[in-house]
PDB file of N, CA and C in Angstrom:
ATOM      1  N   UNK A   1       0.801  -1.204   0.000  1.00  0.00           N
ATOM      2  CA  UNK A   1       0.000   0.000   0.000  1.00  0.00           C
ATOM      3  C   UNK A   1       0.844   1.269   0.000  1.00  0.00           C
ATOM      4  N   UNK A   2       2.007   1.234   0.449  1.00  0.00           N
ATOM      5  CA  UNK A   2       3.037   1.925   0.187  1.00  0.00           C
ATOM      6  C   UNK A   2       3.415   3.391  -1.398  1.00  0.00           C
ATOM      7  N   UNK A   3       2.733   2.484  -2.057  1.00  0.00           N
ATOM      8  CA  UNK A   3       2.817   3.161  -3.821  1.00  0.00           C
ATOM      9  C   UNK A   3       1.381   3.953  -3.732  1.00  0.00           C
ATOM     10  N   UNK A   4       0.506   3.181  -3.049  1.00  0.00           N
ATOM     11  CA  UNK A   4      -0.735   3.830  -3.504  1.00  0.00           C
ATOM     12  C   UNK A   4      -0.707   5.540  -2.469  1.00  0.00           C
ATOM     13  N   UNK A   5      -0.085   5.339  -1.092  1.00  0.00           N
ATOM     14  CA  UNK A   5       0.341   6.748  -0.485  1.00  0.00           C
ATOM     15  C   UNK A   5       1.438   8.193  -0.936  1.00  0.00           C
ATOM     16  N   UNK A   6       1.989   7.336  -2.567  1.00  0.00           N
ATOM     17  CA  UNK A   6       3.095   8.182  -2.727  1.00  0.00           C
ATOM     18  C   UNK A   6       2.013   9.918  -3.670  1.00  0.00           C
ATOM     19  N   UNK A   7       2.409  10.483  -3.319  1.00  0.00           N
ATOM     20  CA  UNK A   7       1.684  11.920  -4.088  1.00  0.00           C
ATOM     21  C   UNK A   7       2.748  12.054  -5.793  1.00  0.00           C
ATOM     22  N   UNK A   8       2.124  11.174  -6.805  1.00  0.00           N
ATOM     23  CA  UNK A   8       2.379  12.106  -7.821  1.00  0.00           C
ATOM     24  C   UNK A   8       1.479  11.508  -8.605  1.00  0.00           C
ATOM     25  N   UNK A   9       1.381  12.390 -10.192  1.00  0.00           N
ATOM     26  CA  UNK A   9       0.765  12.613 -10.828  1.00  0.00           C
ATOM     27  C   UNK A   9       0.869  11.979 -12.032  1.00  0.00           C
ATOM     28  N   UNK A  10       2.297  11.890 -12.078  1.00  0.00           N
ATOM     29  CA  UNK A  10       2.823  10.987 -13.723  1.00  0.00           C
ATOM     30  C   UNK A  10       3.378   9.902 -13.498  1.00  0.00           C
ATOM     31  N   UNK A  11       3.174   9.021 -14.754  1.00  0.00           N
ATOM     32  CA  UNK A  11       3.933   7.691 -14.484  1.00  0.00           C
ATOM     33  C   UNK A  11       4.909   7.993 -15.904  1.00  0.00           C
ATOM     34  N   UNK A  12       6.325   7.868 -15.809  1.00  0.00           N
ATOM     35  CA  UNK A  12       7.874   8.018 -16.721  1.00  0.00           C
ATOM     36  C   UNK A  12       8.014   6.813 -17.349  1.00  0.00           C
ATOM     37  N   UNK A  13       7.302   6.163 -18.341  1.00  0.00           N
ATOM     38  CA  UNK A  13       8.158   4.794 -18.283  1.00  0.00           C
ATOM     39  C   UNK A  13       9.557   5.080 -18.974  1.00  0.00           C
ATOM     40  N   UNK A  14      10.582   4.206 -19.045  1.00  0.00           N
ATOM     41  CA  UNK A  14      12.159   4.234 -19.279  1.00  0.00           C
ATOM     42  C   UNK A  14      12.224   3.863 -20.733  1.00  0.00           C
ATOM     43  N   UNK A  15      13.256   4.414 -21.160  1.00  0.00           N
ATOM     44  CA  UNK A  15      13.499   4.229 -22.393  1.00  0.00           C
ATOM     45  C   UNK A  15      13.655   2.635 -23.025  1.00  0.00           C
ATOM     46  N   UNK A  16      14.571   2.171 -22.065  1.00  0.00           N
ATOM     47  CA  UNK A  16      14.678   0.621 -22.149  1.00  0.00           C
ATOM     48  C   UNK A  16      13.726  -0.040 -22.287  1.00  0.00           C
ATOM     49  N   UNK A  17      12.122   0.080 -21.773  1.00  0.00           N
ATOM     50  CA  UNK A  17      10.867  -0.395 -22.688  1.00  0.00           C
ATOM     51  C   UNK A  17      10.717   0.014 -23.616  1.00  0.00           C
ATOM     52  N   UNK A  18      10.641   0.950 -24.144  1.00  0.00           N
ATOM     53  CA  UNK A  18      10.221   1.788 -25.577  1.00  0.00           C
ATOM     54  C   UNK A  18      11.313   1.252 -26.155  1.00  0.00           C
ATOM     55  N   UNK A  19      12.584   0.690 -25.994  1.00  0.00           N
ATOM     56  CA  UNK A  19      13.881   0.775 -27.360  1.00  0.00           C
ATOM     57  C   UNK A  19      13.472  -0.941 -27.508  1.00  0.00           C
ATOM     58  N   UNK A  20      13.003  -1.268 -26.784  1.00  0.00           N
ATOM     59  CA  UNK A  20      12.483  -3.159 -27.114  1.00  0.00           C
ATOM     60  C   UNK A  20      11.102  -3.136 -27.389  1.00  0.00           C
ATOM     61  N   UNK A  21      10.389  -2.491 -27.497  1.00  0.00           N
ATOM     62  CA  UNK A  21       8.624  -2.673 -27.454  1.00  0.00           C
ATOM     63  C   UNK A  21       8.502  -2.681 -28.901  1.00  0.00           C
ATOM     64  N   UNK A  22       9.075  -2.761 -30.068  1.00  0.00           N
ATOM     65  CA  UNK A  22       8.950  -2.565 -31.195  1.00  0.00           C
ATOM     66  C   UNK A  22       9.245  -3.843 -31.733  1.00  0.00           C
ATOM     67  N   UNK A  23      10.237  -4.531 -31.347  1.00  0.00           N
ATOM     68  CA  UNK A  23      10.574  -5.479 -31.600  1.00  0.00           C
ATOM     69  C   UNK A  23      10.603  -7.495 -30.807  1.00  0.00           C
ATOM     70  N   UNK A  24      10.002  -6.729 -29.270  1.00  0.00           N
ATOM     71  CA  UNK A  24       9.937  -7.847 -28.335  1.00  0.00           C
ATOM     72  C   UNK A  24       8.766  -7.889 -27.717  1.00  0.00           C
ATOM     73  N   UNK A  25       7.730  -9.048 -28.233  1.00  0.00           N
ATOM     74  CA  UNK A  25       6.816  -9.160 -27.745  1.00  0.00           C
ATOM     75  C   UNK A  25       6.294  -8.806 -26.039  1.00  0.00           C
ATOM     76  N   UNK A  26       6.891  -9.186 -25.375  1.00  0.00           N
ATOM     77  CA  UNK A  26       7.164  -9.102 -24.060  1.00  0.00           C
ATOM     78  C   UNK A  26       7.160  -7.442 -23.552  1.00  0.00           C
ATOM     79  N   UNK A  27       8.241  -6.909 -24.255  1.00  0.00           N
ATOM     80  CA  UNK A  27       8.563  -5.526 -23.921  1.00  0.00           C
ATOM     81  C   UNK A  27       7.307  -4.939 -24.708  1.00  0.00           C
ATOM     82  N   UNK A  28       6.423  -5.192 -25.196  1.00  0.00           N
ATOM     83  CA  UNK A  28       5.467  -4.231 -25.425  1.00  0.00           C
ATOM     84  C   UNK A  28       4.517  -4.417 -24.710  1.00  0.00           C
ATOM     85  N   UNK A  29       4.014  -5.470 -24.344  1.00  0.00           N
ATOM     86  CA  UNK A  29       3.317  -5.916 -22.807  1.00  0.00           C
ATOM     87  C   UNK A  29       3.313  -5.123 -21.763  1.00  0.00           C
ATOM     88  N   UNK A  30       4.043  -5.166 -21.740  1.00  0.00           N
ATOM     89  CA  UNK A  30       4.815  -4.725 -20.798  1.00  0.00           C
ATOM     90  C   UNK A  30       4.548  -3.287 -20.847  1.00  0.00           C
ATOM     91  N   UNK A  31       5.003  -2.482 -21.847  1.00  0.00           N
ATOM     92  CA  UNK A  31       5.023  -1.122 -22.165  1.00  0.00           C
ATOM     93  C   UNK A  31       2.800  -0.670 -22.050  1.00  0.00           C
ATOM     94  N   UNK A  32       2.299  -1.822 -22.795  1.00  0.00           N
ATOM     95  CA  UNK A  32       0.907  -0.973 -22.235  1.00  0.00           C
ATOM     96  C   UNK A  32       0.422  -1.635 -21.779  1.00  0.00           C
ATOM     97  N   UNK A  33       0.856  -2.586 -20.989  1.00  0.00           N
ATOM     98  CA  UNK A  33       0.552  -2.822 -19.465  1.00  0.00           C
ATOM     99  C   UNK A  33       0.548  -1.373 -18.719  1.00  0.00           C
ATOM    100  N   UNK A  34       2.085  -0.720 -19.087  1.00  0.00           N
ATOM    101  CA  UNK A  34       2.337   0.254 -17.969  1.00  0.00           C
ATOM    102  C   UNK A  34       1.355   1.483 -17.834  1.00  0.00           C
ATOM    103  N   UNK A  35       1.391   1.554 -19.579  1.00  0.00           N
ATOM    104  CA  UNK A  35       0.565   2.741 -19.870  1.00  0.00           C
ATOM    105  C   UNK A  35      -1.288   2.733 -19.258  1.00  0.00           C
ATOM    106  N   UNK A  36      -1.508   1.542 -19.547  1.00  0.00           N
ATOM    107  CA  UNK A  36      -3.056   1.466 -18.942  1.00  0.00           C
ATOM    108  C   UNK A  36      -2.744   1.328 -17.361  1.00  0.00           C
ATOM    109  N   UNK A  37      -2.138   0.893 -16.722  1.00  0.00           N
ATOM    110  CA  UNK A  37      -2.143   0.583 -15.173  1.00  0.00           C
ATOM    111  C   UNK A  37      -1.828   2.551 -14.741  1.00  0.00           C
ATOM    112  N   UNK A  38      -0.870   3.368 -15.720  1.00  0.00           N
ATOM    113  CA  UNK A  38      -1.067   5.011 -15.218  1.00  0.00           C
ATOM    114  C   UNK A  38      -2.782   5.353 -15.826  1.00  0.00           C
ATOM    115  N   UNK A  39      -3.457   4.766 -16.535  1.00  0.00           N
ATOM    116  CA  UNK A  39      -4.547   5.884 -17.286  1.00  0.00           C
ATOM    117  C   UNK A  39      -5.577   5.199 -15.827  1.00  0.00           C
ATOM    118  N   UNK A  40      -5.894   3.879 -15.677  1.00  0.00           N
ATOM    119  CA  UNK A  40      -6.808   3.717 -14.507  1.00  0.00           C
ATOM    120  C   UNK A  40      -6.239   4.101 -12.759  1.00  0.00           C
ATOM    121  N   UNK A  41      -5.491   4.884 -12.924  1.00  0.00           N
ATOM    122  CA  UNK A  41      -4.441   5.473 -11.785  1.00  0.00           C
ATOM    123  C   UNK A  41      -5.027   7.186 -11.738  1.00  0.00           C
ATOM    124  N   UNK A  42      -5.414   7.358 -12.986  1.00  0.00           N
ATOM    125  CA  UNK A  42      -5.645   8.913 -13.374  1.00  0.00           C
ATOM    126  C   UNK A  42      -4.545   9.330 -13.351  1.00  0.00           C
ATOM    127  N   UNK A  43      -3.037   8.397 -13.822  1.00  0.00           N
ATOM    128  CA  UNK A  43      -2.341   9.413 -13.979  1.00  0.00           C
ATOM    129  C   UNK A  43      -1.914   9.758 -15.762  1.00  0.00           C
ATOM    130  N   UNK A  44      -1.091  10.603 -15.583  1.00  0.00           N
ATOM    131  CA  UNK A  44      -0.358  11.211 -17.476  1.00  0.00           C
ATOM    132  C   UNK A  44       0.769   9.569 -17.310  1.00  0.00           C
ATOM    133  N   UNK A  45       1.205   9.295 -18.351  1.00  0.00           N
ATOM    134  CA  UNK A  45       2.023   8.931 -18.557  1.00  0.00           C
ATOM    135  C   UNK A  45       2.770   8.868 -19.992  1.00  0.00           C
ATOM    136  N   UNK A  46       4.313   9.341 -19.669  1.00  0.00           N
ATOM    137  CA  UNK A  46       5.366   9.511 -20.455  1.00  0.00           C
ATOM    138  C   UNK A  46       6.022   8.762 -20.650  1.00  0.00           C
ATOM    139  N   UNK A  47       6.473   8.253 -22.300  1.00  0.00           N
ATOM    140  CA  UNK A  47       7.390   7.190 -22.771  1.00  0.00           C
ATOM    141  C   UNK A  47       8.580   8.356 -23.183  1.00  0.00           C
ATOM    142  N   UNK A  48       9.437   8.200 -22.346  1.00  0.00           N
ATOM    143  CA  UNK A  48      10.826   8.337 -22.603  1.00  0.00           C
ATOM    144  C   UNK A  48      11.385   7.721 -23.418  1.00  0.00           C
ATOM    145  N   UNK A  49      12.306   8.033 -24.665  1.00  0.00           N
ATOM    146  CA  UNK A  49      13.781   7.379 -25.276  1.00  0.00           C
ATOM    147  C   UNK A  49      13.216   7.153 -26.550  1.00  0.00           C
ATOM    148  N   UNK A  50      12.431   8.320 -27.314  1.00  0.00           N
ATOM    149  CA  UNK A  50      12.277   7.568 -28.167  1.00  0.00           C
ATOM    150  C   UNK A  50      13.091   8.201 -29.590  1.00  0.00           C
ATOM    151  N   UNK A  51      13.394   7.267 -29.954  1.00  0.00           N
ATOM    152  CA  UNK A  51      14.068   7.535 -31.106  1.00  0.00           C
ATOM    153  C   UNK A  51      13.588   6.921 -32.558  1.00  0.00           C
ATOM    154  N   UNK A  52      12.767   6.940 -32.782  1.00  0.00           N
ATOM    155  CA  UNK A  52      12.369   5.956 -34.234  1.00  0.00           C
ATOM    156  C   UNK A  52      10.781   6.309 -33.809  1.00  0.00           C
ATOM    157  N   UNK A  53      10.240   6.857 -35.419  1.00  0.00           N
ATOM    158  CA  UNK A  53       9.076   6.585 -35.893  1.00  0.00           C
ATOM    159  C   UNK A  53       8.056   5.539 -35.797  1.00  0.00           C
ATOM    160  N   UNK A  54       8.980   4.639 -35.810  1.00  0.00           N
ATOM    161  CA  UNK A  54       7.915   3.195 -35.317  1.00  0.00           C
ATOM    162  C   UNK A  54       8.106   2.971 -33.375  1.00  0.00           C
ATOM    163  N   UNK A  55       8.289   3.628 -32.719  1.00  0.00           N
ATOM    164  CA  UNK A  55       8.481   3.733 -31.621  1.00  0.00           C
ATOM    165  C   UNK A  55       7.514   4.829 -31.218  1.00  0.00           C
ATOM    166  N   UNK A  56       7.522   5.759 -32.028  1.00  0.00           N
ATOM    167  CA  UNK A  56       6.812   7.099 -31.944  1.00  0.00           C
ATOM    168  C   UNK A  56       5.377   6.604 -31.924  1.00  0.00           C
ATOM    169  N   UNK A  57       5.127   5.999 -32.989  1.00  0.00           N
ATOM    170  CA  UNK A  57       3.492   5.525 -33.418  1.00  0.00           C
ATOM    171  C   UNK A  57       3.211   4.483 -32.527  1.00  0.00           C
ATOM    172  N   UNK A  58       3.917   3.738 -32.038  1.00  0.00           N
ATOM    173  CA  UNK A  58       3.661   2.537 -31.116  1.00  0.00           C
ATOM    174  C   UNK A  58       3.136   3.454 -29.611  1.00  0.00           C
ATOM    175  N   UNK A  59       3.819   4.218 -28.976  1.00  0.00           N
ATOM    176  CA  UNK A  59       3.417   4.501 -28.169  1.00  0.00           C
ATOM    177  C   UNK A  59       2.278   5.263 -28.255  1.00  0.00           C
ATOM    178  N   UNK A  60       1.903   6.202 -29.385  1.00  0.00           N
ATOM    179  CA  UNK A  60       0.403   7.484 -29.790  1.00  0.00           C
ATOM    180  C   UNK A  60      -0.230   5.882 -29.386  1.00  0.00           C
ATOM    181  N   UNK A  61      -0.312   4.847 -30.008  1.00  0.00           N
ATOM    182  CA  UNK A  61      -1.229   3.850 -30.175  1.00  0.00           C
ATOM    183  C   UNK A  61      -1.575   3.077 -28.952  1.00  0.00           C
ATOM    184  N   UNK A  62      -0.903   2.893 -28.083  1.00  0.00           N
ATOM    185  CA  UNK A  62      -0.983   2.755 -26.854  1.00  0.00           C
ATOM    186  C   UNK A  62      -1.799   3.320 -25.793  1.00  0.00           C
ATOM    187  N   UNK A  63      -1.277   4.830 -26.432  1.00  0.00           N
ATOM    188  CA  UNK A  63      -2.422   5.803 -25.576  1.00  0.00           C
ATOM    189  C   UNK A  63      -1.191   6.546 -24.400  1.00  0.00           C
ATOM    190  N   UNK A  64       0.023   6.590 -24.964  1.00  0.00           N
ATOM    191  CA  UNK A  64       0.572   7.339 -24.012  1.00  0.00           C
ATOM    192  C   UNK A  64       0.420   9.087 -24.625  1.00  0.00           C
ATOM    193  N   UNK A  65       0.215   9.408 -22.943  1.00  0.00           N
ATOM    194  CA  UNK A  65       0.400  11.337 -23.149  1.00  0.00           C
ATOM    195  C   UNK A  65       0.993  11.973 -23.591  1.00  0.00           C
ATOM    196  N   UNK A  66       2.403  11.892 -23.542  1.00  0.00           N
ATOM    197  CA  UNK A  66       3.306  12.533 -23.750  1.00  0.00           C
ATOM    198  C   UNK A  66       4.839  11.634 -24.101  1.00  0.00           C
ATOM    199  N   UNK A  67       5.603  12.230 -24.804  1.00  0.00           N
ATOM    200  CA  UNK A  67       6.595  11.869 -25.449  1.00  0.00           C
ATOM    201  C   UNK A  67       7.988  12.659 -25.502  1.00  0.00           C
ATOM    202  N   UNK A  68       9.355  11.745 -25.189  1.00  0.00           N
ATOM    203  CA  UNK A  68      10.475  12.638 -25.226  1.00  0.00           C
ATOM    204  C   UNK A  68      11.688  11.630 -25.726  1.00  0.00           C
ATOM    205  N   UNK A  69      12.441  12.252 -26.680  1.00  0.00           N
ATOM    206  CA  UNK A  69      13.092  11.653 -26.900  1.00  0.00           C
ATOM    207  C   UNK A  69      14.308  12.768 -28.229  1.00  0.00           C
ATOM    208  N   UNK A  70      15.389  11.752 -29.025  1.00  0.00           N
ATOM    209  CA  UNK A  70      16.089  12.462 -29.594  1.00  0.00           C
ATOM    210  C   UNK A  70      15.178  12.398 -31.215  1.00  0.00           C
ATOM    211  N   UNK A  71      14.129  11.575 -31.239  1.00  0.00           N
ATOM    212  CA  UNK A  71      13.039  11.754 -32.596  1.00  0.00           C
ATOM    213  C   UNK A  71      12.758  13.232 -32.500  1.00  0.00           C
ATOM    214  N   UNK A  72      12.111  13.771 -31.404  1.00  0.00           N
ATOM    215  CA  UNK A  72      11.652  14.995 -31.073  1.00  0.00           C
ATOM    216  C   UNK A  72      12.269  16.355 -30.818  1.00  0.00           C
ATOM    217  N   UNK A  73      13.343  16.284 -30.511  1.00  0.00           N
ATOM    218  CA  UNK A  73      14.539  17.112 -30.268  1.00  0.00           C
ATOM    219  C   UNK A  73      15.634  16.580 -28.953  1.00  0.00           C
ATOM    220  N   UNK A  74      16.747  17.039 -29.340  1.00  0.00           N
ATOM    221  CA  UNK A  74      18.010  16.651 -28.658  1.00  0.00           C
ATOM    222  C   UNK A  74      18.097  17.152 -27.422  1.00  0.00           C
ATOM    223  N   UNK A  75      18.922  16.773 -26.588  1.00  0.00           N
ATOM    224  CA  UNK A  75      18.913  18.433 -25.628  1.00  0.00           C
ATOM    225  C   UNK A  75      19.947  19.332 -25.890  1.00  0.00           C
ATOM    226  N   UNK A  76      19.080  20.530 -25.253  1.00  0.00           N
ATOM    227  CA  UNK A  76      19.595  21.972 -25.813  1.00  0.00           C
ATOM    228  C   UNK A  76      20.036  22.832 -24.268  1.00  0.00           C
ATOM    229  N   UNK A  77      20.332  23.849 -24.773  1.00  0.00           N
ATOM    230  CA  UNK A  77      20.793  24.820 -23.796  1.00  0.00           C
ATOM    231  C   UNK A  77      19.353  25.351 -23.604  1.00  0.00           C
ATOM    232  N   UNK A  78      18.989  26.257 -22.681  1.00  0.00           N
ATOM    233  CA  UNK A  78      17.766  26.919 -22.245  1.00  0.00           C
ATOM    234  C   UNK A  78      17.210  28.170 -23.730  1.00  0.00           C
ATOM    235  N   UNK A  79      18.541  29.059 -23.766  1.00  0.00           N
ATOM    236  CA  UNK A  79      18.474  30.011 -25.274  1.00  0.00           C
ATOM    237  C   UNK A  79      17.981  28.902 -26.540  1.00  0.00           C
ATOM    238  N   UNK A  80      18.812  27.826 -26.674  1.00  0.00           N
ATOM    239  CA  UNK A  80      18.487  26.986 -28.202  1.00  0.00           C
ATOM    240  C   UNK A  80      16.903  26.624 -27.493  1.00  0.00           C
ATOM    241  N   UNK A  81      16.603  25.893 -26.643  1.00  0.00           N
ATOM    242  CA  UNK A  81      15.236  25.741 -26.132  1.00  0.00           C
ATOM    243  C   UNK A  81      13.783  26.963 -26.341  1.00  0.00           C
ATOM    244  N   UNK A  82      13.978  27.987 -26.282  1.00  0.00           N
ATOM    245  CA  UNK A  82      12.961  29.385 -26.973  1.00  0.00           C
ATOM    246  C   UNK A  82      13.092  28.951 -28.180  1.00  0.00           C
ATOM    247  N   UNK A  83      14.299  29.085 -28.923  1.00  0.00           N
ATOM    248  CA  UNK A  83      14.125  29.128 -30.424  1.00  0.00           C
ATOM    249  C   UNK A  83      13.860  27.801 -31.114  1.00  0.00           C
ATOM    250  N   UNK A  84      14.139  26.601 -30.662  1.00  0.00           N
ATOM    251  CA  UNK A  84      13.152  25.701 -30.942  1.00  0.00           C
ATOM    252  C   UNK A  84      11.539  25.630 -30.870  1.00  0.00           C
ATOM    253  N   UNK A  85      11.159  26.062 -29.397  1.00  0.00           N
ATOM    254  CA  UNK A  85       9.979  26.414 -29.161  1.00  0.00           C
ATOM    255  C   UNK A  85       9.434  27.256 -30.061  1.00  0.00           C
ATOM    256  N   UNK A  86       9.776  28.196 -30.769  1.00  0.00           N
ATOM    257  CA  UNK A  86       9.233  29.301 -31.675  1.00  0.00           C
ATOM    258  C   UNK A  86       9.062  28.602 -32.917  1.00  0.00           C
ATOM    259  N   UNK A  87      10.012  28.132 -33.649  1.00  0.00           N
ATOM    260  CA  UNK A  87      10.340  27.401 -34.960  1.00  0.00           C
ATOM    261  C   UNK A  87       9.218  26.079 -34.535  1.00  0.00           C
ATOM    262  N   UNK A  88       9.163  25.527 -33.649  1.00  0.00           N
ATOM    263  CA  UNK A  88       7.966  24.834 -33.563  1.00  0.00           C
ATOM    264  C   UNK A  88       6.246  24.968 -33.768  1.00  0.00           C
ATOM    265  N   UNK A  89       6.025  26.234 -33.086  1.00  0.00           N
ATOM    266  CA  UNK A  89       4.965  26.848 -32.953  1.00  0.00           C
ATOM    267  C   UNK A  89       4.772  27.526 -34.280  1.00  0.00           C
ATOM    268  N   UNK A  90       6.010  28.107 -34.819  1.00  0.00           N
ATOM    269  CA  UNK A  90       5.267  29.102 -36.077  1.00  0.00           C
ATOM    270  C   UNK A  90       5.638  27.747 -37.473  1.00  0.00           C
ATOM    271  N   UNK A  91       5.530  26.118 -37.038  1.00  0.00           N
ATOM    272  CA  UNK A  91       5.327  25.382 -38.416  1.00  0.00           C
ATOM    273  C   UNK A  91       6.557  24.909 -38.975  1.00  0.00           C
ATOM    274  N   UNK A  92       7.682  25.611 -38.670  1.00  0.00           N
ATOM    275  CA  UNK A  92       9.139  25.133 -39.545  1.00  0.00           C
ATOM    276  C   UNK A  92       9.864  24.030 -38.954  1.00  0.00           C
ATOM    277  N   UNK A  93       9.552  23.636 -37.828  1.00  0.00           N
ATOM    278  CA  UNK A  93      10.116  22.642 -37.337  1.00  0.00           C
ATOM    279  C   UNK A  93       8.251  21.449 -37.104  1.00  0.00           C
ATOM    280  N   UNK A  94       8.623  20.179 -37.378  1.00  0.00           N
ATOM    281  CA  UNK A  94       7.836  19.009 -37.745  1.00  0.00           C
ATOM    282  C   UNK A  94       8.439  17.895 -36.825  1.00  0.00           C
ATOM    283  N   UNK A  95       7.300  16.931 -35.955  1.00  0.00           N
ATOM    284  CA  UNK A  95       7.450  16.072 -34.798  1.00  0.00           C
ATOM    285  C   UNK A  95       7.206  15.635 -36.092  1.00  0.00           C
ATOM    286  N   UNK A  96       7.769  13.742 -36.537  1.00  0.00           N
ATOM    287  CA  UNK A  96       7.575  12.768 -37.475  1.00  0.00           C
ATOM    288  C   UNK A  96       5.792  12.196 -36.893  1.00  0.00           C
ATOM    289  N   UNK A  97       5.114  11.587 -37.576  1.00  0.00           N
ATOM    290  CA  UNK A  97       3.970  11.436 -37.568  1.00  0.00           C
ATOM    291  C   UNK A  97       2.524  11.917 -36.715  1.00  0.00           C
ATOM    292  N   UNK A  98       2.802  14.098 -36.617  1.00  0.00           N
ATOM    293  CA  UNK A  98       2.051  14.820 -36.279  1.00  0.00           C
ATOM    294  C   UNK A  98       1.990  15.936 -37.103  1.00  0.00           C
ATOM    295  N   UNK A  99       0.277  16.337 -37.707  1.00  0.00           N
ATOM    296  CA  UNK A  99       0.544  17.106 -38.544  1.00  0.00           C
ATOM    297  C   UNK A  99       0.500  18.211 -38.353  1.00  0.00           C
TER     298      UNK A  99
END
């Protein structure tokens, strides 16, 4: 009962599911296992590490919230971070399978 007293809001799954869920039966089980056990939790949950298009669509399909990885952008300094953000928002910069 321990987990059910902890206060947060999101569930992170690790990249190391997402870099096998494409290719290992098991690890995708696994992966929306995780994702449905955060949505009947009421919580968000985030697939970290993703790097590949077919990783990208696997998780939208799953039903995860949110997404981070080097598909999406690299990391940046806080300054390169605005101007990504802008170039995002005004259309010149494109997430792979969002239109």
């Amino acid at each position: 009962m321990r987990l059910q007293s902890i206060p947060f809001d999101e569930l992170i799954i690790d990249r190391e599911f997402i870099a096998r869920s494409t290719e290992d039966e098991t690890a995708r089980i696994i992966l929306d296992a995780a994702i449905g056990l955060a949505h009947k939790l009421k919580l968000s949950c985030t697939c970290e590490g993703i790097e590949s298009e077919e990783q990208l669509m696997l998780a939208r399909e799953l039903g995860a919230d949110a997404v981070q990885g080097y598909l999406i952008a690299k990391p940046m300094r806080p300054d390169e971070f605005l101007v990504w953000t802008e170039d995002y928002k005004e259309g010149v910069l494109k997430v792979p399978g969002f239109s």
